[in-house]
N, C-alpha and C. Protein backbone atom coordinates (compact mmCIF):
# COMPACT_ATOMS: atom_id res chain seq x y z
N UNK A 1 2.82 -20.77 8.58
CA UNK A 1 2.53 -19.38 8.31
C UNK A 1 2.12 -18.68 9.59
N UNK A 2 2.96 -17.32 9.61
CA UNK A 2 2.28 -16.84 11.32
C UNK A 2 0.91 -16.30 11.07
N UNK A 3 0.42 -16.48 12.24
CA UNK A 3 -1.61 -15.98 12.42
C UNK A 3 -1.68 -14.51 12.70
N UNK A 4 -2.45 -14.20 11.78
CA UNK A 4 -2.60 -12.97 11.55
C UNK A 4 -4.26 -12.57 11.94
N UNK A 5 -4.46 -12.41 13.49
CA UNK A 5 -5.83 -12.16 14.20
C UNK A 5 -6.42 -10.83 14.13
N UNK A 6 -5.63 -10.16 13.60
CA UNK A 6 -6.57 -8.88 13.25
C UNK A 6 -7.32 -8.59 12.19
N UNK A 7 -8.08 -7.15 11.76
CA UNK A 7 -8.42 -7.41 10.55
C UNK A 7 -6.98 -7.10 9.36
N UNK A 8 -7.89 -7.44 8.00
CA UNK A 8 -7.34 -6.95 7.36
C UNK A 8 -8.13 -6.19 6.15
N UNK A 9 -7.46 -5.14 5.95
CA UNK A 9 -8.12 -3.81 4.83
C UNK A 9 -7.25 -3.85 3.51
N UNK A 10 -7.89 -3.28 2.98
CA UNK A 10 -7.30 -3.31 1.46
C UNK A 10 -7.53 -1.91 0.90
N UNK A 11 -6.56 -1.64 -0.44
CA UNK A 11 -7.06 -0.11 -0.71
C UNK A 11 -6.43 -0.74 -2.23
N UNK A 12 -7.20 0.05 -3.36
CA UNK A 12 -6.75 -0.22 -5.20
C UNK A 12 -6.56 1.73 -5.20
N UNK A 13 -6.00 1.82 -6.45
CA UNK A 13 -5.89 3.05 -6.99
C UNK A 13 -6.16 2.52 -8.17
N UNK A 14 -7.41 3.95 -8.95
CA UNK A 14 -7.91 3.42 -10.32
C UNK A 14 -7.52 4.31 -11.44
N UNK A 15 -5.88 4.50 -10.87
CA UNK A 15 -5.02 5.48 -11.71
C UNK A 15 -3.88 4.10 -11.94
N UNK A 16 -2.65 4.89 -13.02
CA UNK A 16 -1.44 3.99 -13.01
C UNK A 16 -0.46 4.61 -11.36
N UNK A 17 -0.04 3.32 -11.27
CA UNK A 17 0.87 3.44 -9.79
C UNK A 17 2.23 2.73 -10.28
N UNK A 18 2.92 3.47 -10.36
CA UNK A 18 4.57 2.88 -10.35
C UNK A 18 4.54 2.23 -11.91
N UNK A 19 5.30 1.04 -12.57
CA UNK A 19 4.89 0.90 -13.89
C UNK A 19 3.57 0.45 -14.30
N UNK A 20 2.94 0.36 -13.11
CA UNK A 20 1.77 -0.78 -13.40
C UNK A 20 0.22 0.03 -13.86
N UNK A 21 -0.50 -0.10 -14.40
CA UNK A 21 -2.17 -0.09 -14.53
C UNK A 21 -2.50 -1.16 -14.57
N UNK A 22 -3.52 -1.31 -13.59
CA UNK A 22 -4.26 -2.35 -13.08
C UNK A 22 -5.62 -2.18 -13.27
N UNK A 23 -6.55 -2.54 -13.89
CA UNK A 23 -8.15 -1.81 -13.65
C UNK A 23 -8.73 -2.87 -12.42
N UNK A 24 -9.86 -2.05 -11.87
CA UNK A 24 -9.79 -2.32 -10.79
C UNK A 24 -10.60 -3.86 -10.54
N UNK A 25 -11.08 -4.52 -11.38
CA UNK A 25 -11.61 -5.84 -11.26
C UNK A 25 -10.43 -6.90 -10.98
N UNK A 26 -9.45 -6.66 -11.44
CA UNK A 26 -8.22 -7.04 -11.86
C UNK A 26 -7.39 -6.82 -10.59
N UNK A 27 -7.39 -5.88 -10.02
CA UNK A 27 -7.15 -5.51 -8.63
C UNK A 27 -7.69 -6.85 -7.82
N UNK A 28 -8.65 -6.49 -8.02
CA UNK A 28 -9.27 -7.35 -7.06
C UNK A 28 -9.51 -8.70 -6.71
N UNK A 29 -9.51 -9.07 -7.80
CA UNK A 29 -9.17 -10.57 -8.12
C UNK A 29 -7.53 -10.81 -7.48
N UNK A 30 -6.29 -9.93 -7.53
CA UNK A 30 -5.03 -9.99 -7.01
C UNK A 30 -5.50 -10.39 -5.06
N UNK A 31 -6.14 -8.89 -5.25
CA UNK A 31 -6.43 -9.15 -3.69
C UNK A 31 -7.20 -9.99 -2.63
N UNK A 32 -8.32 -11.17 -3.39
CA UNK A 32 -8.84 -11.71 -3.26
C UNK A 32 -8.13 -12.89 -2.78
N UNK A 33 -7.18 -13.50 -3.96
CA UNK A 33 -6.01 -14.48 -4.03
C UNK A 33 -5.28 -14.06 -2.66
N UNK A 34 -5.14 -12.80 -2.34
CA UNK A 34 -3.72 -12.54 -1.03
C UNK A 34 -4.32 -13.30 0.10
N UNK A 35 -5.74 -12.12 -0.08
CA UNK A 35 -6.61 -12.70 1.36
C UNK A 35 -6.72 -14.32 1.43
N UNK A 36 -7.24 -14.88 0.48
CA UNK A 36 -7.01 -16.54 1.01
C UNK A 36 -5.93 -16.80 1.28
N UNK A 37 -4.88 -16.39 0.84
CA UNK A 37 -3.32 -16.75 1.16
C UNK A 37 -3.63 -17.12 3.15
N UNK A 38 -4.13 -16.46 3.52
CA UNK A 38 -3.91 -15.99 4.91
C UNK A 38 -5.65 -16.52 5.57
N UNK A 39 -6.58 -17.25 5.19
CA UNK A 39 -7.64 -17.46 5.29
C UNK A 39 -8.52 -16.05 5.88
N UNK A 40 -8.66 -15.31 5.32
CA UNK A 40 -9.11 -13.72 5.70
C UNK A 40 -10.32 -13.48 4.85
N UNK A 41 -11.19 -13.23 4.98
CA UNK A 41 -12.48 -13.12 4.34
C UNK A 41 -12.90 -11.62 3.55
N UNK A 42 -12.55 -11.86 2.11
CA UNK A 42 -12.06 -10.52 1.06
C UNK A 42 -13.71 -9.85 1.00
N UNK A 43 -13.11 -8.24 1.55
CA UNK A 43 -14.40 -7.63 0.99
C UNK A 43 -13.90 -6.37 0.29
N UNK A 44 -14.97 -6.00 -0.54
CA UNK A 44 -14.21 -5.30 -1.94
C UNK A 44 -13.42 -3.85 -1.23
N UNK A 45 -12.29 -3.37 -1.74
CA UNK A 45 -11.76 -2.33 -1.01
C UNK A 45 -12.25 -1.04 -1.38
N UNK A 46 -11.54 -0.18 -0.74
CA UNK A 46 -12.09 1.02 -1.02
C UNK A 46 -10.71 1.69 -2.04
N UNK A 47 -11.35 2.54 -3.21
CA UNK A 47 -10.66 2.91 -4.04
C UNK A 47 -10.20 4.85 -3.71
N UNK A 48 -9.53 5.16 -4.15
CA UNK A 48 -8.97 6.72 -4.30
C UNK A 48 -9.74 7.12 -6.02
N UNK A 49 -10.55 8.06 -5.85
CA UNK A 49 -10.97 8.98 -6.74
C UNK A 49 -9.67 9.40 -7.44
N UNK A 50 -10.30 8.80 -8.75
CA UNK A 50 -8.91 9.53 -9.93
C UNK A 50 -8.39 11.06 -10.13
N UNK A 51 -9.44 11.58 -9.27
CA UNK A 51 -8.77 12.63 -9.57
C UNK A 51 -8.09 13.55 -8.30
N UNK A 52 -8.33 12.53 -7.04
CA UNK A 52 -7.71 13.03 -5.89
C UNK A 52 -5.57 13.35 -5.83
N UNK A 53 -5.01 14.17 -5.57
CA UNK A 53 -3.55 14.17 -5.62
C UNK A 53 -3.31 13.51 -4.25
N UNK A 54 -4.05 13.74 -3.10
CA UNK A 54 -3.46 13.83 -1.84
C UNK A 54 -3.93 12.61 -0.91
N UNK A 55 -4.45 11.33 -1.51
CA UNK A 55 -4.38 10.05 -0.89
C UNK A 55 -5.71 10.16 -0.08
N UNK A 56 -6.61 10.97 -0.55
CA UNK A 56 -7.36 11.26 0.58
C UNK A 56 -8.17 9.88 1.75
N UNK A 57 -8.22 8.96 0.64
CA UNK A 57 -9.17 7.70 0.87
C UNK A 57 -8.17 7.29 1.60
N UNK A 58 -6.77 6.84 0.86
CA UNK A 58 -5.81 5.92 1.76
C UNK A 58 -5.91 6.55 3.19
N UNK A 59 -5.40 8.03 3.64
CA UNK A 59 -5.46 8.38 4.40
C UNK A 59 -6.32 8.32 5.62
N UNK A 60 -7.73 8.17 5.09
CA UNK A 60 -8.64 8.28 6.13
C UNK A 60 -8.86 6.50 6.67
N UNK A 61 -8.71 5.82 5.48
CA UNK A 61 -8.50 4.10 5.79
C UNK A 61 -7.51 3.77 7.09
N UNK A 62 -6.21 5.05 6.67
CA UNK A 62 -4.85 4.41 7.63
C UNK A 62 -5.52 4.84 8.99
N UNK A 63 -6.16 6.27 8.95
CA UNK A 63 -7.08 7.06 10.60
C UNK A 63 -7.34 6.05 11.29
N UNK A 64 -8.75 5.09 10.45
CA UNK A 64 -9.49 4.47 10.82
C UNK A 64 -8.84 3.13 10.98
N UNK A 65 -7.74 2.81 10.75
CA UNK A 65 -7.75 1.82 11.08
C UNK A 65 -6.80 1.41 12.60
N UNK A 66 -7.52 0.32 13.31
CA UNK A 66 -7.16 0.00 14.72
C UNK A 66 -5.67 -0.83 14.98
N UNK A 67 -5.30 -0.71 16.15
CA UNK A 67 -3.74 -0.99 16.36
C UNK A 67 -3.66 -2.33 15.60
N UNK A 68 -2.53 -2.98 15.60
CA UNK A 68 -2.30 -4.24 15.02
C UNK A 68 -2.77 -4.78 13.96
N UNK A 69 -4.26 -3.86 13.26
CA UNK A 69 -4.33 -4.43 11.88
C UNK A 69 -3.34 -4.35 10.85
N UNK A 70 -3.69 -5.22 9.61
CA UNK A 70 -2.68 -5.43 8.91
C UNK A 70 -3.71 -4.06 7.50
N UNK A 71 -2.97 -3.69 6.51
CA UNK A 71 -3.05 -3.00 5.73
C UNK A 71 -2.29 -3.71 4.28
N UNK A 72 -3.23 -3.59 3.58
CA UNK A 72 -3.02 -4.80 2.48
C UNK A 72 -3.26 -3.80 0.76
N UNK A 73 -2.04 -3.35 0.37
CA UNK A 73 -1.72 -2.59 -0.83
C UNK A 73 -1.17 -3.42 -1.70
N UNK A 74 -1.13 -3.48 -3.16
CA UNK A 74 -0.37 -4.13 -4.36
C UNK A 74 0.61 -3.75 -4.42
N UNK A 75 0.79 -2.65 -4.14
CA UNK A 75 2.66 -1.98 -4.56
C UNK A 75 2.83 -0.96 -3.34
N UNK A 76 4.00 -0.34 -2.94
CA UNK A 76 4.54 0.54 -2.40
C UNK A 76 4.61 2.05 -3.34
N UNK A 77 4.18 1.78 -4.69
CA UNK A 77 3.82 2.68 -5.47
C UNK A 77 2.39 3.02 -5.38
N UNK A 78 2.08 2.47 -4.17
CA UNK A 78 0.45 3.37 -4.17
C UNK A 78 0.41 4.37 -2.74
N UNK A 79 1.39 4.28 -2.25
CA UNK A 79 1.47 4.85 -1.06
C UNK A 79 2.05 6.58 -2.09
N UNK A 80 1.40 7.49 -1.17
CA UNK A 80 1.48 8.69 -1.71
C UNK A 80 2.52 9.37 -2.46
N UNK A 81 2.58 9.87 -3.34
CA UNK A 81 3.47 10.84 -3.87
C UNK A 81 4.17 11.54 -3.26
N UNK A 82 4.10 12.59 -2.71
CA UNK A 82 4.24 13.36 -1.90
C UNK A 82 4.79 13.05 -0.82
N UNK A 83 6.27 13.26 -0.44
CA UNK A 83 7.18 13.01 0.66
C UNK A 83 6.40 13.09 1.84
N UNK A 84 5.84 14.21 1.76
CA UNK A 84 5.27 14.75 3.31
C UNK A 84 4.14 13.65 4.24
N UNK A 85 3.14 13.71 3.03
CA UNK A 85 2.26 12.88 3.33
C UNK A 85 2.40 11.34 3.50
N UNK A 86 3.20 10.86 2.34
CA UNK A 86 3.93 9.54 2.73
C UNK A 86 4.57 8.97 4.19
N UNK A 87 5.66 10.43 4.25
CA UNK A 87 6.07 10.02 6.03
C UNK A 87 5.04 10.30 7.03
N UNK A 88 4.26 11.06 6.84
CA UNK A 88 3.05 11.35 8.05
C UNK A 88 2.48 10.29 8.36
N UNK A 89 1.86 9.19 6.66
CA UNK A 89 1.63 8.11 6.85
C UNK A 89 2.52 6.98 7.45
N UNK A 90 3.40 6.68 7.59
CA UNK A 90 4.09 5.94 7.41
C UNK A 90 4.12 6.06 9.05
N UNK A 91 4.69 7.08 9.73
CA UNK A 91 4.64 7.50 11.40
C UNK A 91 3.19 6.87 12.01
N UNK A 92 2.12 7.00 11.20
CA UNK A 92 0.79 6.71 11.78
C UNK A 92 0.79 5.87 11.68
N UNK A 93 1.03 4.49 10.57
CA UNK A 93 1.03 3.36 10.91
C UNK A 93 2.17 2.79 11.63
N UNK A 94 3.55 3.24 11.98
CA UNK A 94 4.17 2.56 13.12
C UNK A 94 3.59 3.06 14.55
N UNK A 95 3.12 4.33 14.18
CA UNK A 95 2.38 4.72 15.70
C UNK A 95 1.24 3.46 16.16
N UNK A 96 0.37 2.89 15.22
CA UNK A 96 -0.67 2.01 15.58
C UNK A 96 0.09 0.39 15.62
N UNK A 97 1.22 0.16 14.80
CA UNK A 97 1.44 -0.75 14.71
C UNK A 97 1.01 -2.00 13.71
N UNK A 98 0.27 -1.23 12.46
CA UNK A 98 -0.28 -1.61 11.26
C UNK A 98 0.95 -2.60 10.73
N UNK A 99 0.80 -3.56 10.31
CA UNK A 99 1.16 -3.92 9.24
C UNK A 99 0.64 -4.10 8.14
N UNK A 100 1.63 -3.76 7.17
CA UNK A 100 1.40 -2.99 5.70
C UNK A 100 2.42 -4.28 4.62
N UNK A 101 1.30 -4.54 3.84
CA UNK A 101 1.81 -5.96 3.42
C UNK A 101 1.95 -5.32 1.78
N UNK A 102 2.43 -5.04 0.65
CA UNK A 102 2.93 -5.03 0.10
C UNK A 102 2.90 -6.17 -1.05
N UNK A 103 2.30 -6.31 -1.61
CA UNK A 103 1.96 -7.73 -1.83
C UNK A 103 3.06 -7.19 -3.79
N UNK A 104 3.40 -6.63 -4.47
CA UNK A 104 3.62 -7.08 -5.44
C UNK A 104 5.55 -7.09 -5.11
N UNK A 105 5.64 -6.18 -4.24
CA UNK A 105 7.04 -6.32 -4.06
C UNK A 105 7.33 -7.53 -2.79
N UNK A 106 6.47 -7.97 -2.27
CA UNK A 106 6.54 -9.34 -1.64
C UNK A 106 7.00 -9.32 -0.05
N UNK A 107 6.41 -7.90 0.35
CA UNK A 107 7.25 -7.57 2.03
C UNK A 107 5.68 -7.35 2.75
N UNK A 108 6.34 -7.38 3.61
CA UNK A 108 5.13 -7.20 4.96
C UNK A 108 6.47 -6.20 5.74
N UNK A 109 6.11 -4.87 6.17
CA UNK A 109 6.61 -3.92 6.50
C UNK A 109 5.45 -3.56 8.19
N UNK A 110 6.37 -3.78 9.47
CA UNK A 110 5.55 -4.12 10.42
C UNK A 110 6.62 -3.18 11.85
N UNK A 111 7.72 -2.64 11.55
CA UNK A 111 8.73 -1.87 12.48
C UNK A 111 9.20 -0.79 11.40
N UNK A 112 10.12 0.19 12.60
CA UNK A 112 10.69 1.29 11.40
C UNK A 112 11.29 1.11 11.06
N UNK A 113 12.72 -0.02 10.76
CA UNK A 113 13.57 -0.56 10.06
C UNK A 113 12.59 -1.00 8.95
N UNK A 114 11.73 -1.59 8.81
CA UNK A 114 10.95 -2.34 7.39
C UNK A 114 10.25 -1.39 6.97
N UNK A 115 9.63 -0.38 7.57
CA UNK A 115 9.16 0.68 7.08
C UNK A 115 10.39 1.88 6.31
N UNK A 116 10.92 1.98 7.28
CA UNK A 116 12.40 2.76 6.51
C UNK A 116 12.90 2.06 4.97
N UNK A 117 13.08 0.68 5.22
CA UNK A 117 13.34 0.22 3.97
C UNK A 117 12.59 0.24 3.11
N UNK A 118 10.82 -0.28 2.76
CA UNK A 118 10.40 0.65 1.79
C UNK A 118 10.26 1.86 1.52
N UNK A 119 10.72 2.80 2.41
CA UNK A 119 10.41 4.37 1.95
C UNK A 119 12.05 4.24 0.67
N UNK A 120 13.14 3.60 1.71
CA UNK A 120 14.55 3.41 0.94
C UNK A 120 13.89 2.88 -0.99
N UNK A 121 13.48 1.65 -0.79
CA UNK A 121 12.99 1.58 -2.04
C UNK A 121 12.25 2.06 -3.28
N UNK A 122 11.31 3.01 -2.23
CA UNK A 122 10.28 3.61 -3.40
C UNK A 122 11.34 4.45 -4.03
N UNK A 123 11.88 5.74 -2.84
CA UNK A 123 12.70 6.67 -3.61
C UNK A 123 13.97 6.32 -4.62
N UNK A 124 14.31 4.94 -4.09
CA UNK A 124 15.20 4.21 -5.39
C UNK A 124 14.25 4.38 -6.69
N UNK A 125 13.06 3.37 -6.81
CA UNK A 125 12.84 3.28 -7.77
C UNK A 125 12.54 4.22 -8.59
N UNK A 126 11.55 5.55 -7.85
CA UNK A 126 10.89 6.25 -8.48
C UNK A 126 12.42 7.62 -8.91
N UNK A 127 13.47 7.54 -8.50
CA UNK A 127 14.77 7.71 -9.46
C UNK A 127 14.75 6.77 -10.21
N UNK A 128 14.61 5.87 -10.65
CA UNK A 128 15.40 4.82 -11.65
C UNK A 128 14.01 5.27 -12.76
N UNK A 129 12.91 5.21 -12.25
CA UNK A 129 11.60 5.85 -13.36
C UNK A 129 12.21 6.65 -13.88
N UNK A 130 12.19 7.46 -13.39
CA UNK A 130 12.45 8.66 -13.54
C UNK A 130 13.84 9.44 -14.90
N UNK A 131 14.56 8.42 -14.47
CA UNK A 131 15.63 8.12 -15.38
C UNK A 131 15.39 7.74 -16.33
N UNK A 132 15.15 6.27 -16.52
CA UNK A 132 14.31 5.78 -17.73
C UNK A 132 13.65 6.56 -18.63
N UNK A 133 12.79 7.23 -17.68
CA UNK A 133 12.00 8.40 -18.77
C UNK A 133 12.29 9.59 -19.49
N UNK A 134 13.71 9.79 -18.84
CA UNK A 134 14.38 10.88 -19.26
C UNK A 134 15.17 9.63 -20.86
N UNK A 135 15.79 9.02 -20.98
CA UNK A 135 16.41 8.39 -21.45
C UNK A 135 15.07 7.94 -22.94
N UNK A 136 13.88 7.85 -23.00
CA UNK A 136 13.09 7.63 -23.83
C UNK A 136 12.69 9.18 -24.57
């Protein structure tokens, strides 16, 4: 397994994200399991206020966080709604060089080719939602 010497951060949303609701104990227990994956020492993450639209928490997590750390989310469905803010994010962590691990869709996204490809995916899926829901 490659060594992963930086830190690593975590972020839950205590809304539904993509098909999933997760409450957040439940979260955490997921994220707990990742971090040993990688011998990384789990401390509880920081959550987004249910009633925030605009990522505010994720956002200020991605600010704060230093070059080469890794960034540790359940889905690519928690990364923002909002096109704008998504790519702003997404520029800031290839600007630092974050890797952004992805843990339910199973990627570690670490260049703009892997970053490009989950942005490619979300907007797949969240058409195929989207569809679905029209279809119910």
């Amino acid at each position: 397994m490659k060594s992963y010497k930086k830190k690593f951060i975590s972020y839950i949303q205590n809304k539904p994200f993509g098909n999933y609701y997760i409450p957040a104990r439940f979260q955490y227990v997921i994220l707990r399991d990742y971090f040993n994956k990688f011998k990384k020492l789990f401390s509880l993450p920081q959550g987004e206020p249910v009633f925030s639209k605009t990522s505010i928490r994720l956002r200020t997590i991605v600010n704060n966080l230093e070059k080469y750390d890794n960034l540790i989310l359940l889905s690519m469905y928690v990364l923002p709604d909002n096109r704008f803010l998504r790519e702003k994010m997404i520029q800031n962590l290839l600007k630092k060089k974050i890797k952004t691990h992805f843990i339910f869709e199973n990627k570690i996204a670490d260049s703009k080719k892997s970053y490009n490809n989950v942005l490619r995916d979300y907007k797949l899926s969240k058409l195929t939602l989207i569809k679905r829901k029209n279809e119910n």
